[in-house]
N, C-alpha and C. Protein backbone atom coordinates (compact mmCIF):
# COMPACT_ATOMS: atom_id res chain seq x y z
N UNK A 1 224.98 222.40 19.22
CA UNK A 1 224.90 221.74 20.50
C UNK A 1 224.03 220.49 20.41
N UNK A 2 223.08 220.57 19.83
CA UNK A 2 222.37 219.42 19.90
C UNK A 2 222.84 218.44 18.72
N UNK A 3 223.52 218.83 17.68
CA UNK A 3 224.39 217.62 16.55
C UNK A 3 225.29 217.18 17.97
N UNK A 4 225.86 217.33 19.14
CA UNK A 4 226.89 217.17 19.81
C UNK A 4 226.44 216.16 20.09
N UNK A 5 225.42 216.58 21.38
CA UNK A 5 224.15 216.06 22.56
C UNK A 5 224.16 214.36 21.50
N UNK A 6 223.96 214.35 20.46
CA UNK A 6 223.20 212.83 19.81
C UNK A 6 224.50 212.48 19.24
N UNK A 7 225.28 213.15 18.97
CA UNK A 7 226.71 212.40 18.61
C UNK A 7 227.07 211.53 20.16
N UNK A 8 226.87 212.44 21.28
CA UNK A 8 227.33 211.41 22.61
C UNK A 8 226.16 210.42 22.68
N UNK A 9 224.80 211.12 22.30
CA UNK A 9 223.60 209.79 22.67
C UNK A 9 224.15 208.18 22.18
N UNK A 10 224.69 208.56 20.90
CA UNK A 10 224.28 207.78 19.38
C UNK A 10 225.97 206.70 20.56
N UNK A 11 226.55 207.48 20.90
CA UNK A 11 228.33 206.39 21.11
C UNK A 11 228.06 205.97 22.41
N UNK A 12 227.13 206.48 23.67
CA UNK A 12 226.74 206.08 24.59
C UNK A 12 226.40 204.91 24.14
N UNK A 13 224.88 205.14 23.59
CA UNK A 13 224.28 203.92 23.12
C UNK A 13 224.53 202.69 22.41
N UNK A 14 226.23 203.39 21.89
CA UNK A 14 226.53 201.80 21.11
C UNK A 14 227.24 201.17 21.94
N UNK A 15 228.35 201.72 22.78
CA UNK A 15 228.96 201.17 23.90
C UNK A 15 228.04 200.68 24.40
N UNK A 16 226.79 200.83 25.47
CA UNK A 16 226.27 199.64 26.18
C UNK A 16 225.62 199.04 25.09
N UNK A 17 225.42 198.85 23.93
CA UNK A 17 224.75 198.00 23.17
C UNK A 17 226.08 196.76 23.16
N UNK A 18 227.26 197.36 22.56
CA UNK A 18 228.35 196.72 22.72
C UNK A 18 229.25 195.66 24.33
N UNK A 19 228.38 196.45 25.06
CA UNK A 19 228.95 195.85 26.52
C UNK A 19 227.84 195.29 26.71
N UNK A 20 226.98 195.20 26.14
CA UNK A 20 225.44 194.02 26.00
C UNK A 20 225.85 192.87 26.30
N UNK A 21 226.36 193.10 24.45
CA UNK A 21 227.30 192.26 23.34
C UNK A 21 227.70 191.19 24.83
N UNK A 22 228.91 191.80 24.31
CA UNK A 22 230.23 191.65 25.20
C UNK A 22 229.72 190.60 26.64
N UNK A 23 229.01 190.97 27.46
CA UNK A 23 228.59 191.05 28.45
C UNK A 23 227.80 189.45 28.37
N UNK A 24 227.27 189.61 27.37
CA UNK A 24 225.87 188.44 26.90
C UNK A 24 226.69 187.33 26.57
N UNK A 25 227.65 187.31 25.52
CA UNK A 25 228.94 186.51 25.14
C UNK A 25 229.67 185.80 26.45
N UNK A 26 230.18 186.44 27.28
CA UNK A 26 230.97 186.17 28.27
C UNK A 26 230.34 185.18 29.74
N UNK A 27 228.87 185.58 29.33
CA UNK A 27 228.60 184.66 30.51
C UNK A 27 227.54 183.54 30.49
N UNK A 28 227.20 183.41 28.72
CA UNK A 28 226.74 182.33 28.47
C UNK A 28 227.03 181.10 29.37
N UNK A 29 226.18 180.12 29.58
CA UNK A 29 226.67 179.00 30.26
C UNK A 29 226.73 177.64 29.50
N UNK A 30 225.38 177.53 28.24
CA UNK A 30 225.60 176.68 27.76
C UNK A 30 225.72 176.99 26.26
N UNK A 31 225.54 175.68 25.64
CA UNK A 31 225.91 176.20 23.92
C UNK A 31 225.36 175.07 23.29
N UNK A 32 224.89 175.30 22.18
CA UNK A 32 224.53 173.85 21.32
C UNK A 32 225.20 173.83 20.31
N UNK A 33 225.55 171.97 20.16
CA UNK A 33 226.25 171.64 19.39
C UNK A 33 225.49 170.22 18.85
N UNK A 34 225.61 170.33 17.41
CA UNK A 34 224.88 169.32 16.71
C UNK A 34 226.27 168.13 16.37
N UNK A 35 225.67 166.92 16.86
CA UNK A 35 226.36 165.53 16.50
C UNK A 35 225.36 164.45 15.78
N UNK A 36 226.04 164.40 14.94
CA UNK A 36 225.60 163.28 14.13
C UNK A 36 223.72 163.33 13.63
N UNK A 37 223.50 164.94 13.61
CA UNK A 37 222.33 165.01 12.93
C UNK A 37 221.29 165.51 14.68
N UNK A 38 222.04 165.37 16.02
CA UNK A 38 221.22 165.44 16.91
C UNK A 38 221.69 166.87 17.55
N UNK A 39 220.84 167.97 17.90
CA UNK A 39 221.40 168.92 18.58
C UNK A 39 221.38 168.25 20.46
N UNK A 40 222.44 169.34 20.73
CA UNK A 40 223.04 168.86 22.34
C UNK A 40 223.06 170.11 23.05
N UNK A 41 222.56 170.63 24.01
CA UNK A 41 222.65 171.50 24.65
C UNK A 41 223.78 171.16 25.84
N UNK A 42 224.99 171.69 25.73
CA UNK A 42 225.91 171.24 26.91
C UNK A 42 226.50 172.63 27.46
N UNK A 43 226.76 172.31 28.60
CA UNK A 43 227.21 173.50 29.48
C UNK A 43 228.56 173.54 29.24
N UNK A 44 229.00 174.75 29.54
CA UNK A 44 229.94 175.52 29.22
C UNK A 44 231.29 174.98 30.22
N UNK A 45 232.38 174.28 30.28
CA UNK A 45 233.34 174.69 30.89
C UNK A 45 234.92 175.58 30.52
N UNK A 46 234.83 176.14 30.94
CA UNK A 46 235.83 177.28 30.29
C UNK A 46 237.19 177.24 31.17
N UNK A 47 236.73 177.41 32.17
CA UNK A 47 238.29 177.46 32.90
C UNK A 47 238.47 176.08 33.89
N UNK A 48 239.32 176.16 34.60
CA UNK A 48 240.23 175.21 35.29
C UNK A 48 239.64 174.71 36.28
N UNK A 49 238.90 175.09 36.87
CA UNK A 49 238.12 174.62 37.63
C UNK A 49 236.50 174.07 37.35
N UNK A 50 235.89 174.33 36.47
CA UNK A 50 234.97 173.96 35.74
C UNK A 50 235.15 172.85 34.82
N UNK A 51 236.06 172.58 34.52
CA UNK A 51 236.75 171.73 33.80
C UNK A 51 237.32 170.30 35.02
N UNK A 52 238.08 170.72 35.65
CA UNK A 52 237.87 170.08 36.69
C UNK A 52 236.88 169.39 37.34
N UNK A 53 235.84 169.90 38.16
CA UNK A 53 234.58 169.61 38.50
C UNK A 53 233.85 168.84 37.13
N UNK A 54 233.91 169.32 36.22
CA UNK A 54 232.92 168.51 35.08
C UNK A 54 231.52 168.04 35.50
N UNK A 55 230.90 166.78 35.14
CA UNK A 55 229.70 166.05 35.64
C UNK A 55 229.58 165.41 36.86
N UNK A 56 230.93 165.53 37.61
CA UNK A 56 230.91 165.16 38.88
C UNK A 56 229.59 165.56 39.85
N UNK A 57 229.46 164.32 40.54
CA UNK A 57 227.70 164.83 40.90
C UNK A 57 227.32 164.58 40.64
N UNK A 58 226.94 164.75 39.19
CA UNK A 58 225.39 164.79 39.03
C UNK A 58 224.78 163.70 39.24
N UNK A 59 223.90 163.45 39.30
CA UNK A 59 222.57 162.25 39.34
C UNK A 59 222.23 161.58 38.20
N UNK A 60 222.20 162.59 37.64
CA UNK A 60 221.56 162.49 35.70
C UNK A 60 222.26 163.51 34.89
N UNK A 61 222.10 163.13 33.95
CA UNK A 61 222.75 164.01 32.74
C UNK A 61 221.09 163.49 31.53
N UNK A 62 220.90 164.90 31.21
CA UNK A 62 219.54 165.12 30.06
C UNK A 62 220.33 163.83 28.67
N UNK A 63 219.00 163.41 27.97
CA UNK A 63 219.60 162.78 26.64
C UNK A 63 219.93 163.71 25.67
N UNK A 64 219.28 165.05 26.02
CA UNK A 64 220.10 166.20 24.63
C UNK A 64 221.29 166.80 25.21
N UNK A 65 221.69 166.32 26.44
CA UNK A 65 222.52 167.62 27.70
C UNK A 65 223.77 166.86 27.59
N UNK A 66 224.98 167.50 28.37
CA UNK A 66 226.03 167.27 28.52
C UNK A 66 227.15 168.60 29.12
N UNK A 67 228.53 168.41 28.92
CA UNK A 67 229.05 169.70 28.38
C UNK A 67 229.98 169.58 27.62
N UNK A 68 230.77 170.76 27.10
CA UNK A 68 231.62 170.83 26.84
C UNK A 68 233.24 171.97 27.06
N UNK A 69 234.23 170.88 27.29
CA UNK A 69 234.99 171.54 28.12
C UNK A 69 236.53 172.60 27.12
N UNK A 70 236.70 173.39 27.41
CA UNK A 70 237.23 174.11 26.08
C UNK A 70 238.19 174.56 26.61
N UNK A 71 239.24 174.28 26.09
CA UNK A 71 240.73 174.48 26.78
C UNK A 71 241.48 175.31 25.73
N UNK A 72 242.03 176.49 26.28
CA UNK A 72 243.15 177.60 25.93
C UNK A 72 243.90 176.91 25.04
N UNK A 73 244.28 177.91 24.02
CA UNK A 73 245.41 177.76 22.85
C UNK A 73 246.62 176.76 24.08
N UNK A 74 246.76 177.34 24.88
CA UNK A 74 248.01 177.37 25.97
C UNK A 74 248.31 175.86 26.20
N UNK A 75 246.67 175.23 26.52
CA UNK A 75 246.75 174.09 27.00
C UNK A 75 246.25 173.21 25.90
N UNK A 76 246.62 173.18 24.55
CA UNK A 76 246.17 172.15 23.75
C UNK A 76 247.72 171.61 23.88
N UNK A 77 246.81 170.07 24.14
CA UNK A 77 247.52 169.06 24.78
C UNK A 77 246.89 167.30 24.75
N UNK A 78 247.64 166.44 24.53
CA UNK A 78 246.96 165.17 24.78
C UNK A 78 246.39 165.31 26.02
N UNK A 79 244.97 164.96 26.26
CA UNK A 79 244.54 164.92 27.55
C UNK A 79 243.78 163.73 28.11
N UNK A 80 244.07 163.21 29.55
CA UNK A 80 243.43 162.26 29.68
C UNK A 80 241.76 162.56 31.12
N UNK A 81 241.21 161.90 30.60
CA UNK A 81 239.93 162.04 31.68
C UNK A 81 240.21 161.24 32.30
N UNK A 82 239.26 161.21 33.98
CA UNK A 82 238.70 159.99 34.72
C UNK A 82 236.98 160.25 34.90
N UNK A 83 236.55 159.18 36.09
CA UNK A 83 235.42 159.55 36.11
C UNK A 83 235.39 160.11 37.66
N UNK A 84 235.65 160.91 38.09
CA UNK A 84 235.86 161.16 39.45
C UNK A 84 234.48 161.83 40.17
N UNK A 85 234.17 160.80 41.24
CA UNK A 85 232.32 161.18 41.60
C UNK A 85 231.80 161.37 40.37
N UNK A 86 231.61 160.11 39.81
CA UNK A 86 230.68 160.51 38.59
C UNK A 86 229.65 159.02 38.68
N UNK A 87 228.50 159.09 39.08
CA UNK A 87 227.62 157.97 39.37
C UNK A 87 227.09 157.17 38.31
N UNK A 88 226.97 158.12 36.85
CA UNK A 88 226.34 157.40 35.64
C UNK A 88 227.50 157.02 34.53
N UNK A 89 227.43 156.67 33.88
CA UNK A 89 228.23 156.18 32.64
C UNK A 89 228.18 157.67 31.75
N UNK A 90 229.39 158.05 31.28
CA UNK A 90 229.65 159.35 30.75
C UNK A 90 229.91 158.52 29.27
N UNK A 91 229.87 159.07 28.05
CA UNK A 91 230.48 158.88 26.73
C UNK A 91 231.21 160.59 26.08
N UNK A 92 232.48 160.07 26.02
CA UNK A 92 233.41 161.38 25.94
C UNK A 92 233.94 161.13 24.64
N UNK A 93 233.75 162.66 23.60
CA UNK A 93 234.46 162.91 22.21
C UNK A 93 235.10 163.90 22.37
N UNK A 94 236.88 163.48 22.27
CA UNK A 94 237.94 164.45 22.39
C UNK A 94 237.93 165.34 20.61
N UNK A 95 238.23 166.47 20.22
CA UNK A 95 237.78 166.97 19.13
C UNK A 95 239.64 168.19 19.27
N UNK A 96 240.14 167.73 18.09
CA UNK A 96 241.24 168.35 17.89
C UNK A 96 241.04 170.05 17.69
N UNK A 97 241.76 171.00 17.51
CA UNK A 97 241.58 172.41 17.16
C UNK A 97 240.65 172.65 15.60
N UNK A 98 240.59 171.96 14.94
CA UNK A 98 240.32 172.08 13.96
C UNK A 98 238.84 171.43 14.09
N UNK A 99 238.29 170.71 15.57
CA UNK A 99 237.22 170.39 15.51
C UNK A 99 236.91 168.93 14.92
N UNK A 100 237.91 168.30 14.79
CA UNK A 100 237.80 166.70 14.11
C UNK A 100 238.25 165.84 15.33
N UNK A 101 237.42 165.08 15.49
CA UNK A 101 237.20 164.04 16.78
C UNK A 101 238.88 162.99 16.36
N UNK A 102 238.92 163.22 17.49
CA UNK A 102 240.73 162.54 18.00
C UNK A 102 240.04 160.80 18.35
N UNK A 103 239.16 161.10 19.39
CA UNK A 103 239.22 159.89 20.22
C UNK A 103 238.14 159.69 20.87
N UNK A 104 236.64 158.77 20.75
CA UNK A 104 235.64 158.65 21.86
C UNK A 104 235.94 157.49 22.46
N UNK A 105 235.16 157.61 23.55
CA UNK A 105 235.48 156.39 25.13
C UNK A 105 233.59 156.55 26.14
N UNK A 106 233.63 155.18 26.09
CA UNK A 106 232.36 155.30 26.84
C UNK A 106 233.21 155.10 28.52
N UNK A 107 233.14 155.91 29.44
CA UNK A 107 233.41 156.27 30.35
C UNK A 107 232.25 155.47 31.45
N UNK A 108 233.01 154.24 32.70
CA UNK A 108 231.92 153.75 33.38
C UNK A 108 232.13 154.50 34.31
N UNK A 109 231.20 154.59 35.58
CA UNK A 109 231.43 154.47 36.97
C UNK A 109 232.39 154.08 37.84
N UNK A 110 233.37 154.96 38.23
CA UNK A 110 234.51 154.10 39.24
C UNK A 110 233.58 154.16 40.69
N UNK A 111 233.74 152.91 41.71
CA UNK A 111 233.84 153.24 43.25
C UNK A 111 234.11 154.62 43.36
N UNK A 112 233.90 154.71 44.58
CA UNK A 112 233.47 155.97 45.10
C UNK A 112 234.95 156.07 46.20
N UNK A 113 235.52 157.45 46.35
CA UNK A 113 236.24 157.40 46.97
C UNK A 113 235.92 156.55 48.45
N UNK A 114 236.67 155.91 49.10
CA UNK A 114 236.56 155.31 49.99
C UNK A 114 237.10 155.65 51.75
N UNK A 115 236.48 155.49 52.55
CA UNK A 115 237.16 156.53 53.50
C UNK A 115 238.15 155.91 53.92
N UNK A 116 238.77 157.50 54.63
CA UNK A 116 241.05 156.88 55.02
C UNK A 116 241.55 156.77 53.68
N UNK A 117 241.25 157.31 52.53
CA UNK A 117 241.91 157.32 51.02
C UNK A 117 242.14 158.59 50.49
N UNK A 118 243.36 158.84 50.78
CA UNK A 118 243.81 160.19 50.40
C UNK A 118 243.37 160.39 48.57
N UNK A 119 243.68 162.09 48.56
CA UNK A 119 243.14 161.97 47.11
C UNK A 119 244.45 161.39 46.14
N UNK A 120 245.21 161.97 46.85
CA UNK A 120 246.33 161.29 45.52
C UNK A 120 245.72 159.42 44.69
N UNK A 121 245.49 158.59 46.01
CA UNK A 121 245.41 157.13 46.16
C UNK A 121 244.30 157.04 45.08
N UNK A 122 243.37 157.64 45.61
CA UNK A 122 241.56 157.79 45.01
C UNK A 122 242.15 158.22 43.60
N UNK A 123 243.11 158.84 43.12
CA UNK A 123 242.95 159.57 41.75
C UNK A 123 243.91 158.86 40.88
N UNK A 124 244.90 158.42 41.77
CA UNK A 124 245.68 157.18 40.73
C UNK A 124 245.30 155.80 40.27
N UNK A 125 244.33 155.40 41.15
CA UNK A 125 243.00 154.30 40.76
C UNK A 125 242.19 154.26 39.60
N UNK A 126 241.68 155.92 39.35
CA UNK A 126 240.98 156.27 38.30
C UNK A 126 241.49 155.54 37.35
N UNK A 127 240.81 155.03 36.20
CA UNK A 127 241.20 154.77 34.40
C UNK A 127 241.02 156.17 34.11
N UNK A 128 242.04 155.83 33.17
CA UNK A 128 242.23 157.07 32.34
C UNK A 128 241.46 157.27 30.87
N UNK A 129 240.65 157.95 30.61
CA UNK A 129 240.64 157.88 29.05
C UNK A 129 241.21 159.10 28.23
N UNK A 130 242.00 158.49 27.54
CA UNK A 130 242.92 159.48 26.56
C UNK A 130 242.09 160.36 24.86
N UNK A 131 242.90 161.44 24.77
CA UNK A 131 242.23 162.04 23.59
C UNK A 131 243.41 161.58 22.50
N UNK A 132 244.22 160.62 23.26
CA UNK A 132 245.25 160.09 21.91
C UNK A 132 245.95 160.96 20.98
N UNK A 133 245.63 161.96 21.07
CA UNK A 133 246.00 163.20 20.26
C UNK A 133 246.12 164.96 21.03
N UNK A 134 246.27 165.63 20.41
CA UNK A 134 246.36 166.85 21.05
C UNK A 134 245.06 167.24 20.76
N UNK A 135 244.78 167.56 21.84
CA UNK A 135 242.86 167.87 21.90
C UNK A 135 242.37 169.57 22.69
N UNK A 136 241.53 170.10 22.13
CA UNK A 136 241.36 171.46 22.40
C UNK A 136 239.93 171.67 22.75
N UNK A 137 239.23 170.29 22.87
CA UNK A 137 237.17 170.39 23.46
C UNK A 137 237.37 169.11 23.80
N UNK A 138 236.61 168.95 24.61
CA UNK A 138 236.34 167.20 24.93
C UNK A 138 234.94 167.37 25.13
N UNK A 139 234.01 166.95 24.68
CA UNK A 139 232.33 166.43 24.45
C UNK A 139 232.01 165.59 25.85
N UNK A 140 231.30 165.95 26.93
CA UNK A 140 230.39 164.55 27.38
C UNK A 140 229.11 164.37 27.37
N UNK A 141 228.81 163.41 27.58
CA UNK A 141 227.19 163.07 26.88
C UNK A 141 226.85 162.19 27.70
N UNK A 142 225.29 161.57 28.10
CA UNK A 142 225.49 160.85 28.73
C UNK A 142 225.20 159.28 28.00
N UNK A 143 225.96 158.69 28.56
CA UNK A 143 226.29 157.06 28.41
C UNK A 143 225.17 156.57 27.73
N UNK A 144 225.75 156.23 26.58
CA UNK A 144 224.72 155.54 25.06
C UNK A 144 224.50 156.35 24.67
N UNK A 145 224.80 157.54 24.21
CA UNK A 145 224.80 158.50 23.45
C UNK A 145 224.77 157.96 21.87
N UNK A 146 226.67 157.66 22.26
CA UNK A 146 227.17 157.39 20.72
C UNK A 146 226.64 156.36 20.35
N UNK A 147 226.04 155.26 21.03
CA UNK A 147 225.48 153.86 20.88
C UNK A 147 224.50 154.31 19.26
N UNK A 148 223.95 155.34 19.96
CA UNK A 148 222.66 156.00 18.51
C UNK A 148 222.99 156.67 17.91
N UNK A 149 224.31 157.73 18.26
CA UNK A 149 224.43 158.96 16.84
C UNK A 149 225.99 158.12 17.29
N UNK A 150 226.50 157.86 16.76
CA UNK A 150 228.15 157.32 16.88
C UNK A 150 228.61 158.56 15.93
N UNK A 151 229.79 158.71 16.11
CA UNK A 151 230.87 159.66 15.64
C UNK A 151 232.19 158.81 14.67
N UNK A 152 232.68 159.12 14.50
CA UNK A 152 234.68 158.54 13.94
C UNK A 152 235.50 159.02 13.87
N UNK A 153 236.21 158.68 14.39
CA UNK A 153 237.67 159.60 13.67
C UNK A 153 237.96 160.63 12.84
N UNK A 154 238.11 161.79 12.90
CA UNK A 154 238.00 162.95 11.32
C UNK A 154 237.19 163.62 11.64
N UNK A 155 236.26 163.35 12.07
CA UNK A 155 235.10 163.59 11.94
C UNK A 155 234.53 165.28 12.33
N UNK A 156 234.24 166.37 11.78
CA UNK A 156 234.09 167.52 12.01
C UNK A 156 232.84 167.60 12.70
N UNK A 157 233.02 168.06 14.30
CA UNK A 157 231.68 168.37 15.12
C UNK A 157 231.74 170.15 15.14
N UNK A 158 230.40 170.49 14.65
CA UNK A 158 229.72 171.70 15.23
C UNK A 158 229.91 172.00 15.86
N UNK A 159 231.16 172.84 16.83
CA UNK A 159 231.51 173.33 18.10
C UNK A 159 232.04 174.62 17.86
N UNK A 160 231.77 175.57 18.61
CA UNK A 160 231.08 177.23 18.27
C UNK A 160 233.22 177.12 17.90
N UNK A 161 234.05 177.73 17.27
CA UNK A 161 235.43 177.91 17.64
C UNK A 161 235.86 178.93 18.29
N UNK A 162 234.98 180.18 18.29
CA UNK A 162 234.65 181.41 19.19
C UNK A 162 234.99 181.09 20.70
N UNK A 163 234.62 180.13 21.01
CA UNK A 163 234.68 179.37 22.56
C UNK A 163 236.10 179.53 22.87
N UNK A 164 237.03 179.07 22.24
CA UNK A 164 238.10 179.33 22.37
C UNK A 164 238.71 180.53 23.23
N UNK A 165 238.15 180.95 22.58
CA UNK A 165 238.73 182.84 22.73
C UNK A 165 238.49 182.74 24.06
N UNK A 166 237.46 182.31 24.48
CA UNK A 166 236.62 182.63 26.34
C UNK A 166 237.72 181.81 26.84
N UNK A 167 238.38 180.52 26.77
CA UNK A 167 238.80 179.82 27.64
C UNK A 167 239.56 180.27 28.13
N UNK A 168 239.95 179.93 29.60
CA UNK A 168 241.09 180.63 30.52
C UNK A 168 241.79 179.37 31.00
């Protein structure tokens, strides 16, 4: 009875050690990723709406901060950004599946939606910046980033590939 009793202790205990795991994994928010010799603490966007929203807002973006946005097997795809409510200058590195930078773009400030301007109007105004390629992370940073650690083409960034798996 008691070899039983610690056989259930011992599988109890690994399951919530495992749904820790599990648990701890899943709701991370941010992640670091080293560019060009500099670590970056950037927040997590995982799904469709987080991805969406992006840096919109903010005020500031940190010089180590940013995020990064991580899109499903499903949706690797050429993708294009805007800067939509975005007040500071963004610098964006699109990074193929394999983690080799497609395409960077220093991203300015558009006007601000304007009132009586539907969103369609407001969003076809936007510039677009393209990942030129089929892209599966897009990097933002804030504006003059790359000015000091610049990136290139090929180029393999430190980005967890695990992330993947989370995206929805």
């Amino acid at each position: 009875m008691t070899k039983w009793i610690m056989t259930i202790g011992v599988a109890v205990l690994l399951a919530s050690a495992l749904g820790c795991e599990e648990n701890h994994r899943t709701t991370a928010t941010t992640t670091n990723v080293t560019i060009g010799g500099k670590v970056y603490t950037l927040d997590l966007a995982l799904d469709q709406n987080a991805r969406v929203k992006g840096l919109s807002g903010r005020e500031s973006i940190p010089e180590a901060g940013g995020m990064v946005f991580v899109f499903p097997d499903s949706e690797v795809s050429r993708h294009e950004f805007v800067m939509r409510d975005c007040p500071n200058p963004i610098d964006i590195i699109f990074l193929d599946r394999s983690r080799r930078v497609t395409a960077t773009h220093t991203m300015l400030p558009e006007p601000p939606r304007k009132e009586g301007e539907d969103i369609a109007a407001y969003e076809n105004r936007l510039k677009r910046y393209s990942s030129r390629f089929d892209a599966q992370y897009a990097i933002e940073l804030k504006g003059g980033s790359l000015a000091k650690t610049p990136v290139k083409a090929g180029e393999l960034v430190n980005v967890d590939p695990s992330l993947a798996t989370l995206a929805k």
